[in-house]
C-alpha atoms as a PDB file:
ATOM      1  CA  UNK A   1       0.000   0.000   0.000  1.00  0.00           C
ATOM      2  CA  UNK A   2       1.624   3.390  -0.890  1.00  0.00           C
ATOM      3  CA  UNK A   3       1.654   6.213   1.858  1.00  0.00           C
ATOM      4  CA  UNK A   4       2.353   9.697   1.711  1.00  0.00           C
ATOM      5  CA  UNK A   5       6.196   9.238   1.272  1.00  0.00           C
ATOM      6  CA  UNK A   6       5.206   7.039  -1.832  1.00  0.00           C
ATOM      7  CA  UNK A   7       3.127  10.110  -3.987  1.00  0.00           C
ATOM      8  CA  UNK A   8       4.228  13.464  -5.476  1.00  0.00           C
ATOM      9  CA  UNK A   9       3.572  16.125  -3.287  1.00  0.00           C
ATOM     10  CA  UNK A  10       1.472  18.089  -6.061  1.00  0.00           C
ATOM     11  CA  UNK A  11      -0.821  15.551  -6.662  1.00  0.00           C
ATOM     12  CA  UNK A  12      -1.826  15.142  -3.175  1.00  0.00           C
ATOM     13  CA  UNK A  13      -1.595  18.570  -2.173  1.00  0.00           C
ATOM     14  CA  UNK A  14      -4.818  18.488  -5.115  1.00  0.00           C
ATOM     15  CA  UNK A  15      -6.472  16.206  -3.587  1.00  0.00           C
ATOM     16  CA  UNK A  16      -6.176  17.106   0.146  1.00  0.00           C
ATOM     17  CA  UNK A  17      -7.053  20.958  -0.532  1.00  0.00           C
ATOM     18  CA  UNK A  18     -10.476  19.700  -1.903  1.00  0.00           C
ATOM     19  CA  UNK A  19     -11.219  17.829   1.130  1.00  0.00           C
ATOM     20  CA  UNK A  20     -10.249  20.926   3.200  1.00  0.00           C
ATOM     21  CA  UNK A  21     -12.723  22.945   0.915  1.00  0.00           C
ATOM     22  CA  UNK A  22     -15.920  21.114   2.065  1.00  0.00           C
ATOM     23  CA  UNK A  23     -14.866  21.393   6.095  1.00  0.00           C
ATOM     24  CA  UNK A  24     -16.823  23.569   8.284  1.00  0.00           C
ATOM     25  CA  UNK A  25     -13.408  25.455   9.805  1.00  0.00           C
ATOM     26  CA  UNK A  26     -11.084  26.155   7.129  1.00  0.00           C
ATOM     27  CA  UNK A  27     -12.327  28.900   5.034  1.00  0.00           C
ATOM     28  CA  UNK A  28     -10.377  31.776   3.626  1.00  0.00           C
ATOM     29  CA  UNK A  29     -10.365  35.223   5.354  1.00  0.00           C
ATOM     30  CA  UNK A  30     -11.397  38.455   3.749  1.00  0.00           C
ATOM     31  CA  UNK A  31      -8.032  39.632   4.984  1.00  0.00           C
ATOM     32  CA  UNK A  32      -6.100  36.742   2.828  1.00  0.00           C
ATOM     33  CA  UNK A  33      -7.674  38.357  -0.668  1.00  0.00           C
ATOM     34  CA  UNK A  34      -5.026  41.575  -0.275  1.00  0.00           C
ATOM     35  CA  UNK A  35      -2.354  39.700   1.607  1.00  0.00           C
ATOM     36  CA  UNK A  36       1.443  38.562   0.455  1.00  0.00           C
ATOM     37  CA  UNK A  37       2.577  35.120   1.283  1.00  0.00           C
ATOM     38  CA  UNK A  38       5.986  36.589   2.815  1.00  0.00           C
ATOM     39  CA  UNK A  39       8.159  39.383   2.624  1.00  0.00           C
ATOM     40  CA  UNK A  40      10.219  37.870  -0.135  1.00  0.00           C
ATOM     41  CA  UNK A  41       7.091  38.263  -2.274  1.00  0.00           C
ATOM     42  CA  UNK A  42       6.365  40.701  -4.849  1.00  0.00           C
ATOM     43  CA  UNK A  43       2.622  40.048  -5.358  1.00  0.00           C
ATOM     44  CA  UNK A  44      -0.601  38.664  -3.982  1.00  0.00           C
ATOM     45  CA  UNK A  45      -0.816  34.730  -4.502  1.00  0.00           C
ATOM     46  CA  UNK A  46      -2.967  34.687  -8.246  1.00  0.00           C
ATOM     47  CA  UNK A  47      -5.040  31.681  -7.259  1.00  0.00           C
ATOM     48  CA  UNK A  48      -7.956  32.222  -5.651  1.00  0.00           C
ATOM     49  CA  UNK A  49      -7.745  29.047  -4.273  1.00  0.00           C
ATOM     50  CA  UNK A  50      -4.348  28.910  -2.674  1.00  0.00           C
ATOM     51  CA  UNK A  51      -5.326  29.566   0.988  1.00  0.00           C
ATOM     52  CA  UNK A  52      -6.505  26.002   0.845  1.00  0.00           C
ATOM     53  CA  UNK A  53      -3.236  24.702  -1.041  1.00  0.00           C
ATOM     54  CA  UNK A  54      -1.145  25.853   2.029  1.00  0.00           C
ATOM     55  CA  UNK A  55      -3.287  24.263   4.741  1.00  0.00           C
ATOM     56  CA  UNK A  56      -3.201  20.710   2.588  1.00  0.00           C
ATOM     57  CA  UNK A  57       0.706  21.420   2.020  1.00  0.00           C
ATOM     58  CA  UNK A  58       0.789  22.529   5.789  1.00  0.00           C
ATOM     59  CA  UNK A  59      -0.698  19.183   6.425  1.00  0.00           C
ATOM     60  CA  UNK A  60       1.265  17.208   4.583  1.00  0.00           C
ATOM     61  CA  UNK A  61       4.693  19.053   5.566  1.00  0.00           C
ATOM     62  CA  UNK A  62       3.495  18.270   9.429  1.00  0.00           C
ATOM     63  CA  UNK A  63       2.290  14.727   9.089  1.00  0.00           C
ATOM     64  CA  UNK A  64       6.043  14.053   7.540  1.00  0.00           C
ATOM     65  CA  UNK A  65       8.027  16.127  10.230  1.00  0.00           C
ATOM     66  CA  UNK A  66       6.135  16.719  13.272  1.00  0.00           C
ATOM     67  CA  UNK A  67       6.340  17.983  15.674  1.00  0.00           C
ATOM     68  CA  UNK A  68       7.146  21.177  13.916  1.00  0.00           C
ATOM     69  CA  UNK A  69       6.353  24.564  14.989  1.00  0.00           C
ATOM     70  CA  UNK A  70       5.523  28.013  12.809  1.00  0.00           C
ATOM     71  CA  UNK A  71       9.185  28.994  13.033  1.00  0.00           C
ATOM     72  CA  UNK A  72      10.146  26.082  11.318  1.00  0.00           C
ATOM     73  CA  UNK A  73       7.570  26.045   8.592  1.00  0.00           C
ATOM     74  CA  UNK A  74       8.077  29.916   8.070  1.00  0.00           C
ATOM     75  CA  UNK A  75      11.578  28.869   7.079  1.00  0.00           C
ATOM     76  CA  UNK A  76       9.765  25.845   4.674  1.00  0.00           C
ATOM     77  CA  UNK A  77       7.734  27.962   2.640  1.00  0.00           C
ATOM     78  CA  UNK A  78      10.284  31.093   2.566  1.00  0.00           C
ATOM     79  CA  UNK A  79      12.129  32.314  -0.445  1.00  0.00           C
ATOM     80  CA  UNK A  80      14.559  34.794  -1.594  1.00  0.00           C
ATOM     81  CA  UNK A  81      13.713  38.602  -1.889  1.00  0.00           C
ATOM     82  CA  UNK A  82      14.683  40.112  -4.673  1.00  0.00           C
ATOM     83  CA  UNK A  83      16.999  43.408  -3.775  1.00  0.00           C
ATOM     84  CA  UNK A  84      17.487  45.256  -6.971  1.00  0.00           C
ATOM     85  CA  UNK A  85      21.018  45.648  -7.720  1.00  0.00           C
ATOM     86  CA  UNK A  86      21.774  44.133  -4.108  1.00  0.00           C
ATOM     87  CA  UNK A  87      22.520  40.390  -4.047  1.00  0.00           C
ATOM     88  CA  UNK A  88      19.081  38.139  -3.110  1.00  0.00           C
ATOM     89  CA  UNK A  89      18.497  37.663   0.597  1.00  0.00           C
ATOM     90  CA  UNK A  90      16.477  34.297   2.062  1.00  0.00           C
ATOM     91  CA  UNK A  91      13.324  35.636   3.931  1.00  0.00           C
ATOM     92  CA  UNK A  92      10.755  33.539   5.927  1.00  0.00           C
ATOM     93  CA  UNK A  93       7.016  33.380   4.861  1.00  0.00           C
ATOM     94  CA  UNK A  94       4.200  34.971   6.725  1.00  0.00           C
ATOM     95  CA  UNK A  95       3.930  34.142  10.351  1.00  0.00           C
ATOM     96  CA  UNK A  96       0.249  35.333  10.375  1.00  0.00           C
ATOM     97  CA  UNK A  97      -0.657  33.196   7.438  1.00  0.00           C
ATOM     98  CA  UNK A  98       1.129  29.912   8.417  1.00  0.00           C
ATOM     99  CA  UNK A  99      -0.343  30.419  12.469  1.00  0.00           C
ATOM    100  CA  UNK A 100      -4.266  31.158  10.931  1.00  0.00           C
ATOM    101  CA  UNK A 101      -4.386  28.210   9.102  1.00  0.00           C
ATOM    102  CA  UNK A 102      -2.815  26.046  11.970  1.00  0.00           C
ATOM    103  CA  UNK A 103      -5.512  27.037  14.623  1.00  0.00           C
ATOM    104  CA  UNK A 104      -8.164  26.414  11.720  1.00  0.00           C
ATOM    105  CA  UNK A 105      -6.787  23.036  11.061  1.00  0.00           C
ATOM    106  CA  UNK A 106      -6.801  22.714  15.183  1.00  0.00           C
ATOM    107  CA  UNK A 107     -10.682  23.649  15.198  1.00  0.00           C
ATOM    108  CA  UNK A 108     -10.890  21.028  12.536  1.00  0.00           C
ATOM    109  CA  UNK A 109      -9.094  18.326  14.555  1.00  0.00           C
ATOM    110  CA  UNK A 110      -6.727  17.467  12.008  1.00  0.00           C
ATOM    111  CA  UNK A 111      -3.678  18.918  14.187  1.00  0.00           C
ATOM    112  CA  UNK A 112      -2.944  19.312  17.716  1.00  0.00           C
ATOM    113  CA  UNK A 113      -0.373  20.820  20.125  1.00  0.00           C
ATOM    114  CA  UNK A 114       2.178  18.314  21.717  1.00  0.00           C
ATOM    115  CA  UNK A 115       5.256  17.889  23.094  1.00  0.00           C
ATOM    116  CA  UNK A 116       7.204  15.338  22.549  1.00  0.00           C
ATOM    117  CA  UNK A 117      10.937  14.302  23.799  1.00  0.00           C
ATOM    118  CA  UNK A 118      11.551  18.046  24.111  1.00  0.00           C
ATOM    119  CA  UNK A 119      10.371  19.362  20.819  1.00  0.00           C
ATOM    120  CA  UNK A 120       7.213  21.547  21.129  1.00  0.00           C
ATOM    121  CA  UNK A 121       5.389  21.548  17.786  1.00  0.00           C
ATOM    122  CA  UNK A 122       1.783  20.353  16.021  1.00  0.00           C
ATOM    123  CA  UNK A 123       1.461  16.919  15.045  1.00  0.00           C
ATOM    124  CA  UNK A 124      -1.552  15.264  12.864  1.00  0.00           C
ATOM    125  CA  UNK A 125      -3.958  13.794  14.539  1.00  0.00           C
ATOM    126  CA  UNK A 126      -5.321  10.135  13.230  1.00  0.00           C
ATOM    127  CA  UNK A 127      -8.134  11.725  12.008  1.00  0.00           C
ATOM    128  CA  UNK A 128      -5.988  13.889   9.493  1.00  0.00           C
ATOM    129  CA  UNK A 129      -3.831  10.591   9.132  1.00  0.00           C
ATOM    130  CA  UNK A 130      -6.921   9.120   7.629  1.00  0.00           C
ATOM    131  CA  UNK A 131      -7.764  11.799   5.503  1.00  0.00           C
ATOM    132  CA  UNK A 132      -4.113  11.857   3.380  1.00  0.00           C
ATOM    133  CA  UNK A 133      -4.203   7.896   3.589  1.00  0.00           C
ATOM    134  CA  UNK A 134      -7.263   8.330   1.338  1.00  0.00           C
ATOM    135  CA  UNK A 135      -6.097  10.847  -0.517  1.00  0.00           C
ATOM    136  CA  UNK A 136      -3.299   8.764  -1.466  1.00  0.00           C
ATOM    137  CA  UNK A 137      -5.650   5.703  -2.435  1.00  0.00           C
ATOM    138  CA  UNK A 138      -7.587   8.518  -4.392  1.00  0.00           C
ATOM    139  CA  UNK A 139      -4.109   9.775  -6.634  1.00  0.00           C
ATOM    140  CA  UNK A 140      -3.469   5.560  -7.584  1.00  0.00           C
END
């Protein structure tokens, strides 16, 4: 049976995000329309789906490396800032946007807050674990 390790990323990220669309507590805020997804950025995200990408990326990221906190995954889905004549610069992603989709995923009771052997961090719960194992059956 193939797992999450076993798929592209993309193609479950797909699926996942339209599971996340039906739920009662994920849903997009007004704010997220106007908002860059870090400082490296230069524009708005052009999908008008993509708040829902990131929480099933989100998802998948912590189901493969929790327990993992905002800090970390601010560094994950960071980039380089362009500086003009300067040399490029790594920046980390929004805080705001990575923390309001974890507490939405929390309300959802696909994550939770642990800590475990000294790292503090959110982990999937099985319920989420179930979700991406038939998201995965869903891709084959």
């Amino acid at each position: 049976m193939a797992t999450v390790y076993d798929v592209k990323a993309g193609d479950l990220n797909k699926h996942v995000s339209e599971e996340l669309k039906k739920s009662a507590n994920v849903k997009m805020p007004d704010w997220a329309h106007f908002v860059k997804t870090g400082h490296g950025k230069d524009r708005v995200p052009s999908d008008s789906e993509w708040w829902y990408k990131r929480a099933a990326a989100l998802l998948r990221r912590i189901y493969l490396l929790g327990p993992i906190g905002v800090s970390k995954l601010q560094t994950k889905y960071g980039c380089r800032k362009n500086r003009g004549s300067a040399p490029e610069k790594f920046t980390r992603a929004s805080g705001k946007v990575i923390r309001s989709i974890l507490q939405q995923l929390e309300k959802e009771g696909l994550v939770k807050q642990v800590e475990k052997s000294g790292h503090k961090g959110r982990i999937v719960t099985p319920k989420a674990k179930s979700m991406l194992d038939k998201a995965v059956k869903k891709k084959q």
